[in-house]
PDB file of N, CA and C in Angstrom:
ATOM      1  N   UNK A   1      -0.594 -14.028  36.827  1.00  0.00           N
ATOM      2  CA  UNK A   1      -1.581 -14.850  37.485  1.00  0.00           C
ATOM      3  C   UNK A   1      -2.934 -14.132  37.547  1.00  0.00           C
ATOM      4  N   UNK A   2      -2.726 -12.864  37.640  1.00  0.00           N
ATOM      5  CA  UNK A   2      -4.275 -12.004  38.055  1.00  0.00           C
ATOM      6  C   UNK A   2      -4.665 -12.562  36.567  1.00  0.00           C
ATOM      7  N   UNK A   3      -4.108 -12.174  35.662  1.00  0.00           N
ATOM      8  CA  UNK A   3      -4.525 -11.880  34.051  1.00  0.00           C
ATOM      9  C   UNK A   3      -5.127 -13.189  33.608  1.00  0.00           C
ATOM     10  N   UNK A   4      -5.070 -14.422  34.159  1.00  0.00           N
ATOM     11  CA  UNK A   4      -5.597 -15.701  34.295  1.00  0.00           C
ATOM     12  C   UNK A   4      -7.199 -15.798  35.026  1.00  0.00           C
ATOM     13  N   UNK A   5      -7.176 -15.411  36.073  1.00  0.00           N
ATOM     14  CA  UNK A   5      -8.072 -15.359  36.917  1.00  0.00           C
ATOM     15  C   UNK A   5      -9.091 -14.422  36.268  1.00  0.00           C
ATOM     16  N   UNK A   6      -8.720 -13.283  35.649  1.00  0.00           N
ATOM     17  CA  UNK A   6      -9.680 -12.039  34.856  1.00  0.00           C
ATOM     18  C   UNK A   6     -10.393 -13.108  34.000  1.00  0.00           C
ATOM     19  N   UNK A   7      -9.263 -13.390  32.945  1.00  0.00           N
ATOM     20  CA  UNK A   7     -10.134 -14.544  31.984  1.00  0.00           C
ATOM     21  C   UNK A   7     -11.067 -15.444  32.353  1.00  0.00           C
ATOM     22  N   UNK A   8     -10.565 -16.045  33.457  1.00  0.00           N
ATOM     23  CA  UNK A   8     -11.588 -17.550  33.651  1.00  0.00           C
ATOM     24  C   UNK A   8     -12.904 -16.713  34.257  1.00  0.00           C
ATOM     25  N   UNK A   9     -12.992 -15.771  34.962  1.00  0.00           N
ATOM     26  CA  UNK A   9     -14.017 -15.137  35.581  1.00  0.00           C
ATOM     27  C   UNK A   9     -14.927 -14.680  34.353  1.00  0.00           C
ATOM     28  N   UNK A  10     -14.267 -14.300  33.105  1.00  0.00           N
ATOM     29  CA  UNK A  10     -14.975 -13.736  32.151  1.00  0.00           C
ATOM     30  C   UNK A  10     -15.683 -14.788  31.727  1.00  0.00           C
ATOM     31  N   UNK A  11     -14.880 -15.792  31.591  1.00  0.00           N
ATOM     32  CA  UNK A  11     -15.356 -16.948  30.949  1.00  0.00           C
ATOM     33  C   UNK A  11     -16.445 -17.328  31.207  1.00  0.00           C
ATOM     34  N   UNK A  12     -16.377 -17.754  32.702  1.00  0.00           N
ATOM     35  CA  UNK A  12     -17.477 -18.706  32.981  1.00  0.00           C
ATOM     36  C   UNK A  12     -18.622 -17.371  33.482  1.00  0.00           C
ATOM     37  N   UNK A  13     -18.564 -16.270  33.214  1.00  0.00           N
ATOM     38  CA  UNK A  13     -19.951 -14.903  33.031  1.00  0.00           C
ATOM     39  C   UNK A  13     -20.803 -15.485  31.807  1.00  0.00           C
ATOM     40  N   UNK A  14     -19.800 -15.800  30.873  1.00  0.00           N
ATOM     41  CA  UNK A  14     -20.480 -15.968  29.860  1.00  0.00           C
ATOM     42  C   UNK A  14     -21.001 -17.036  29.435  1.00  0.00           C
ATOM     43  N   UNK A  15     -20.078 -18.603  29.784  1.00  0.00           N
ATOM     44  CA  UNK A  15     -20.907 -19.936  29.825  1.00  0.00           C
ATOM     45  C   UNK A  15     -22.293 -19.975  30.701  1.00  0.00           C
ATOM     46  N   UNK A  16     -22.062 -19.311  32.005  1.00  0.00           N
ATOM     47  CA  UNK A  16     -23.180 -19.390  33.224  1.00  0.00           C
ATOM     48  C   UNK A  16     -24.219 -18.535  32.215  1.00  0.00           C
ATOM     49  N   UNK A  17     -24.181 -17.054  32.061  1.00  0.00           N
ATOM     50  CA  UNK A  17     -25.273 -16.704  30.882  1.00  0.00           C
ATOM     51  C   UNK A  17     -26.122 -17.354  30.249  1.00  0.00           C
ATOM     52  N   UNK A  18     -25.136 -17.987  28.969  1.00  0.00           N
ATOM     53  CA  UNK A  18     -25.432 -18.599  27.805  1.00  0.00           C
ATOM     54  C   UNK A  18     -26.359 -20.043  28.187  1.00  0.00           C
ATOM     55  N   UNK A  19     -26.012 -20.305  29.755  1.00  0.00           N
ATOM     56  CA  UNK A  19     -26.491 -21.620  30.385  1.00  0.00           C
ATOM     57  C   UNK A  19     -27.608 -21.432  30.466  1.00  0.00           C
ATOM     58  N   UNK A  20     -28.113 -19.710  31.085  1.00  0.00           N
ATOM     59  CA  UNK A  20     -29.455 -20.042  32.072  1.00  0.00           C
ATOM     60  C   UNK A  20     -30.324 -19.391  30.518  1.00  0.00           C
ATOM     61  N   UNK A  21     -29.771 -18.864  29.446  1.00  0.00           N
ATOM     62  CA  UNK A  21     -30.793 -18.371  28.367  1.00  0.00           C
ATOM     63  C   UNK A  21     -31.882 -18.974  28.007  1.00  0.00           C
ATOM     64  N   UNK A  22     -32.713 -18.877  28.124  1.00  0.00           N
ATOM     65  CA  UNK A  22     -33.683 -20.086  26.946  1.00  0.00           C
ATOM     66  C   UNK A  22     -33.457 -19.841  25.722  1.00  0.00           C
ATOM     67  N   UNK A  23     -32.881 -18.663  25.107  1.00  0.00           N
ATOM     68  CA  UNK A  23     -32.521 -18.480  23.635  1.00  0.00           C
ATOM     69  C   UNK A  23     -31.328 -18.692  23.416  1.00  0.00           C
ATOM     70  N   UNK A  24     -30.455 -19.127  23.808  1.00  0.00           N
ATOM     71  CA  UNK A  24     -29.332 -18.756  24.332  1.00  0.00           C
ATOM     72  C   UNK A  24     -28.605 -20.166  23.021  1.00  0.00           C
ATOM     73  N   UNK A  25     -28.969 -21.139  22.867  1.00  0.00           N
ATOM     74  CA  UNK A  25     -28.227 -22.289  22.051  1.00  0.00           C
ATOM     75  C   UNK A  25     -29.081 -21.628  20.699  1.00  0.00           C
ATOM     76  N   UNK A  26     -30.470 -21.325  20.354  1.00  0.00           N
ATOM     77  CA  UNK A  26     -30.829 -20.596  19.050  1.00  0.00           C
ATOM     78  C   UNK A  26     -30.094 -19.257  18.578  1.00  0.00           C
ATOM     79  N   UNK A  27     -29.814 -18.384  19.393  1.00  0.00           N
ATOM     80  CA  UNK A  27     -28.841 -17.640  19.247  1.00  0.00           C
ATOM     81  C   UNK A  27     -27.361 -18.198  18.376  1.00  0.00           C
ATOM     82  N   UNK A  28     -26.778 -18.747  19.216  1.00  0.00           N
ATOM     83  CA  UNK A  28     -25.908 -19.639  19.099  1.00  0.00           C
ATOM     84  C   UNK A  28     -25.649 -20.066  17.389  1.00  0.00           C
ATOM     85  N   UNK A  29     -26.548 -20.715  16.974  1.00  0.00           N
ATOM     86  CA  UNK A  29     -27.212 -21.202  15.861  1.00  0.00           C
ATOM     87  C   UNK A  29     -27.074 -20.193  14.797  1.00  0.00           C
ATOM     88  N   UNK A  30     -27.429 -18.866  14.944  1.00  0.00           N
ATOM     89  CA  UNK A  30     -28.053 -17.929  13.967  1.00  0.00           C
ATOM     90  C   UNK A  30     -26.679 -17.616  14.185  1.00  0.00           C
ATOM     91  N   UNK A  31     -26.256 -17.495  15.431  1.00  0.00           N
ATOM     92  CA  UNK A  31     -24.537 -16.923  14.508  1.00  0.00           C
ATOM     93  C   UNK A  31     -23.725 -17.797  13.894  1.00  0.00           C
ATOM     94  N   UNK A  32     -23.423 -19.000  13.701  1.00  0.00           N
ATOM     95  CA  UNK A  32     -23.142 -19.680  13.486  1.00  0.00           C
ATOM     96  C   UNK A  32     -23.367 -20.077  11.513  1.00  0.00           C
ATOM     97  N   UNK A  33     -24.520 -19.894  11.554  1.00  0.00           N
ATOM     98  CA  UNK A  33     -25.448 -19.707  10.040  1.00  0.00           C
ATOM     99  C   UNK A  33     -25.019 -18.441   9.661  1.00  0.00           C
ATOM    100  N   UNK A  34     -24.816 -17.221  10.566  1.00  0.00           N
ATOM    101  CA  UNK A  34     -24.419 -16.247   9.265  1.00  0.00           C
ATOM    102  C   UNK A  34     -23.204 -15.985   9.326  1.00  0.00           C
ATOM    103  N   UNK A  35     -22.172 -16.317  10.065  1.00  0.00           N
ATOM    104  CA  UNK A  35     -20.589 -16.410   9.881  1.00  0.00           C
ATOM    105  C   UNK A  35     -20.309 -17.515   8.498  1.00  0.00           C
ATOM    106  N   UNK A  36     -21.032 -18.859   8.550  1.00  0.00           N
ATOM    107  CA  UNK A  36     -21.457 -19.555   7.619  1.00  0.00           C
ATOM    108  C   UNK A  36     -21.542 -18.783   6.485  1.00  0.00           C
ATOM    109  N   UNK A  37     -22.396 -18.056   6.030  1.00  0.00           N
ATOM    110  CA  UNK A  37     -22.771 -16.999   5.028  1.00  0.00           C
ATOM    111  C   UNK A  37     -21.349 -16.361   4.451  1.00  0.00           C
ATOM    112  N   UNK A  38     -21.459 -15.226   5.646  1.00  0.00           N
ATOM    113  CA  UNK A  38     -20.354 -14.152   5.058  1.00  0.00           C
ATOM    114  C   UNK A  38     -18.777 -15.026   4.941  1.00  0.00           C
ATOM    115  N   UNK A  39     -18.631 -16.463   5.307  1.00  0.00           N
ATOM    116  CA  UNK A  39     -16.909 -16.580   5.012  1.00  0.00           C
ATOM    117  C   UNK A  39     -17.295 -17.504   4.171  1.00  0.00           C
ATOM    118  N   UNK A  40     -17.984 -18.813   3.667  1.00  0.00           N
ATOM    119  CA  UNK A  40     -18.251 -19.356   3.043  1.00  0.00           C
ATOM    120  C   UNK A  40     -19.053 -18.834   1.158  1.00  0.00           C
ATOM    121  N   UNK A  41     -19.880 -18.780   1.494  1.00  0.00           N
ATOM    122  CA  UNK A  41     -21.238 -18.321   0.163  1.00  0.00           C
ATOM    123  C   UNK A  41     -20.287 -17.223  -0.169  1.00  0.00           C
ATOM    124  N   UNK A  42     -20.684 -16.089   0.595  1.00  0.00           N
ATOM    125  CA  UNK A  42     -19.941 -14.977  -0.096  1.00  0.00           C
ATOM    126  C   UNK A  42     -18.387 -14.939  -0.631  1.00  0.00           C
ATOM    127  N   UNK A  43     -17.480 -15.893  -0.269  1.00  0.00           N
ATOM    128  CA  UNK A  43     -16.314 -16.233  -0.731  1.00  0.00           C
ATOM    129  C   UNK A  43     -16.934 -16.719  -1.982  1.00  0.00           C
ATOM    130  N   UNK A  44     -17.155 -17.361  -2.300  1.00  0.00           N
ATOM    131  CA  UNK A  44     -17.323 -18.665  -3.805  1.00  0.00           C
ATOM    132  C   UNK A  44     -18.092 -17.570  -4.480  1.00  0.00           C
ATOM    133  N   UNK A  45     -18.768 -17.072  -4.296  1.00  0.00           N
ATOM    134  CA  UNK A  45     -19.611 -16.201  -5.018  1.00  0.00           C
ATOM    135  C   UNK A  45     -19.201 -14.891  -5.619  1.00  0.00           C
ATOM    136  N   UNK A  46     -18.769 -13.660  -4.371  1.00  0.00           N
ATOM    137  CA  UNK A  46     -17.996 -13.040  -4.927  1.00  0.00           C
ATOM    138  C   UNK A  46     -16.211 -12.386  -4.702  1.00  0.00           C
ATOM    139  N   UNK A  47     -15.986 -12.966  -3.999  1.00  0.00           N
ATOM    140  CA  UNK A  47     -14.845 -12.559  -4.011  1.00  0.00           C
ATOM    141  C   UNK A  47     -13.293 -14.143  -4.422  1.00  0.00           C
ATOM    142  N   UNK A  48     -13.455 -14.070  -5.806  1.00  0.00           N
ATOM    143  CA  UNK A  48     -12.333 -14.730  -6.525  1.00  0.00           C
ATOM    144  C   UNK A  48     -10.910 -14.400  -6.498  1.00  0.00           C
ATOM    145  N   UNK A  49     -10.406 -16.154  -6.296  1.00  0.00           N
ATOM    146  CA  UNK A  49      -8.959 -15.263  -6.436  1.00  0.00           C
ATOM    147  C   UNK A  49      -8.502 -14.656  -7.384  1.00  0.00           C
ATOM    148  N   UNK A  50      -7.469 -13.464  -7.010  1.00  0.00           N
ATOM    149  CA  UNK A  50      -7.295 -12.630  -8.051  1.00  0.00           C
ATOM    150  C   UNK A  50      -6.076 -13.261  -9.109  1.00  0.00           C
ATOM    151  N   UNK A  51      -5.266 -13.983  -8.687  1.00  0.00           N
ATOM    152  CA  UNK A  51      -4.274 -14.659  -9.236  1.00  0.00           C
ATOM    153  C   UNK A  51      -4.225 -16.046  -9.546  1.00  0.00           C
ATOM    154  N   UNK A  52      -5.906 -16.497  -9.655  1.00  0.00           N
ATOM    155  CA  UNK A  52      -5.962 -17.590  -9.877  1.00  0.00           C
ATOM    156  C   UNK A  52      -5.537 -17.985 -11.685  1.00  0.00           C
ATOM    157  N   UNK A  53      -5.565 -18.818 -12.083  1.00  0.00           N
ATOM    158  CA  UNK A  53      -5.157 -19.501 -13.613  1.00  0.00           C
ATOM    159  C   UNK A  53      -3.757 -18.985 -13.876  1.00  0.00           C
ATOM    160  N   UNK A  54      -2.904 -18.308 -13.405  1.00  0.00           N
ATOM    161  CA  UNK A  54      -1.571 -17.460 -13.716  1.00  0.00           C
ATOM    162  C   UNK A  54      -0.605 -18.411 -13.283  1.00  0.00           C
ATOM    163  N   UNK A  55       0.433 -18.569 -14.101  1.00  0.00           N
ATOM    164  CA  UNK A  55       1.537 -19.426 -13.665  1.00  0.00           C
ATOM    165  C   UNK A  55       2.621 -18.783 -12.337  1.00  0.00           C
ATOM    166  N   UNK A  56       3.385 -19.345 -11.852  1.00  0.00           N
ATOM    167  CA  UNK A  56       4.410 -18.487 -10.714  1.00  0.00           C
ATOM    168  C   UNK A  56       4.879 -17.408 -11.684  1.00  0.00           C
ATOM    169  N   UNK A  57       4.962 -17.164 -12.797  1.00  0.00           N
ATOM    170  CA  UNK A  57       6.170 -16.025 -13.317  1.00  0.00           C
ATOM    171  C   UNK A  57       5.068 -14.837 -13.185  1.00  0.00           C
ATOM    172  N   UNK A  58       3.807 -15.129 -14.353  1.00  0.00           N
ATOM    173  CA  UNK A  58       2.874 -14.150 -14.288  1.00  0.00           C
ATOM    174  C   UNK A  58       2.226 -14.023 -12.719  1.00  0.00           C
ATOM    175  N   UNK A  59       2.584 -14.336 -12.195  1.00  0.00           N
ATOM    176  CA  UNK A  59       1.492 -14.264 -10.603  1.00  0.00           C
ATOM    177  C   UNK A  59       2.771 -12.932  -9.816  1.00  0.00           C
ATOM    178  N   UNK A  60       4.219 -13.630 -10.102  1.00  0.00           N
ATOM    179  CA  UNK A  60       5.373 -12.376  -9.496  1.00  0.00           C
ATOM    180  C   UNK A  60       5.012 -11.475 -10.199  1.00  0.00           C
ATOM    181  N   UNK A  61       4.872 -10.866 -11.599  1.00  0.00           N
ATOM    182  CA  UNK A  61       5.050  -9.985 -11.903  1.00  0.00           C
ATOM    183  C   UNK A  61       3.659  -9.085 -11.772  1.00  0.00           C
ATOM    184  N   UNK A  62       2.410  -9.782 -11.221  1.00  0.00           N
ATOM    185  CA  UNK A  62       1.438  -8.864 -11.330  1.00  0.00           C
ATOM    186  C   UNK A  62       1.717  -8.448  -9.637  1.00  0.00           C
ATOM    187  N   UNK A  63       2.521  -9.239  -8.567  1.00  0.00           N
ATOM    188  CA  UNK A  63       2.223  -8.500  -7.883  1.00  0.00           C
ATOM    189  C   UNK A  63       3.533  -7.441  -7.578  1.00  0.00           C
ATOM    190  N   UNK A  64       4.783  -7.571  -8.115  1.00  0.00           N
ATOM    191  CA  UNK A  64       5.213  -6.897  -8.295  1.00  0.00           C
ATOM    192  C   UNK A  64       5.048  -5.150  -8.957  1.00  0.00           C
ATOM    193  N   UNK A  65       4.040  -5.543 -10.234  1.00  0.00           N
ATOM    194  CA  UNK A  65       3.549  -4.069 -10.397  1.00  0.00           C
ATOM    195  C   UNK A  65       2.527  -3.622  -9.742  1.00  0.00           C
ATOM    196  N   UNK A  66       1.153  -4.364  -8.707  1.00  0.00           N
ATOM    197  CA  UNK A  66       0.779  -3.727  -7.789  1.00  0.00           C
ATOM    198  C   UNK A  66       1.880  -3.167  -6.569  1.00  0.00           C
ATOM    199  N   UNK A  67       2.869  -3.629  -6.249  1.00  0.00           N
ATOM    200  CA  UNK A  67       3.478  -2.704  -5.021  1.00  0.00           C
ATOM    201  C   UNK A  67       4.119  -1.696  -5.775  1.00  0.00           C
ATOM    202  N   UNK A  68       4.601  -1.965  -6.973  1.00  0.00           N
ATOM    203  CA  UNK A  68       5.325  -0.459  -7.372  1.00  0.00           C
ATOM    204  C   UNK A  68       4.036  -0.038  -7.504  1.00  0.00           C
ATOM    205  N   UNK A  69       2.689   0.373  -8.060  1.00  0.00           N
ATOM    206  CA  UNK A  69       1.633   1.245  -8.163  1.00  0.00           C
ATOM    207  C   UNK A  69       1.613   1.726  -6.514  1.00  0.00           C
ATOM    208  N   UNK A  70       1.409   0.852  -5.630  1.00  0.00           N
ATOM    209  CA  UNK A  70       1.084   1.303  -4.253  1.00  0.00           C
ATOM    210  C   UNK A  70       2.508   2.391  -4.116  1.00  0.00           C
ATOM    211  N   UNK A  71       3.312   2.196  -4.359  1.00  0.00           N
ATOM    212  CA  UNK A  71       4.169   2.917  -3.663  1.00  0.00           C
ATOM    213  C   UNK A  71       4.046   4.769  -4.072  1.00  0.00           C
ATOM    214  N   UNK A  72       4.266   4.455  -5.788  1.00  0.00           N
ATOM    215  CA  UNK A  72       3.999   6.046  -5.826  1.00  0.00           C
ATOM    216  C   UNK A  72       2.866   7.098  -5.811  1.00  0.00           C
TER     217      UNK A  72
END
């Protein structure tokens, strides 16, 4: 029950905050736009799947020889 009460107290520190900011919803915004960025854009852009075009047989066996590489 305490561990409830901690939370909601945290909580509403930070709604009441975010309430009285005048920057506080532009803020908001800019994080919002660059979480946007780094999980979106930068996905499509550079980080491809690695096992994409490979059928199920070739997709087991490449990751099969990455864990035997990891192992020794």
């Amino acid at each position: 029950m305490k561990v409830i009460h901690i939370l909601t107290s945290v909580w509403r520190f930070y709604r009441d905050g975010f309430r009285n900011m005048t920057w506080g919803r532009t803020l908001w915004l800019v994080i919002m736009i660059k979480l946007f960025i780094i999980f979106v854009v930068l996905r499509l852009f550079f980080f491809h799947p690695a096992l994409s075009g490979m059928s199920d047989k070739e997709k087991q066996n490449k990751v099969g020889e990455n864990l035997i590489e990891k192992i020794k």
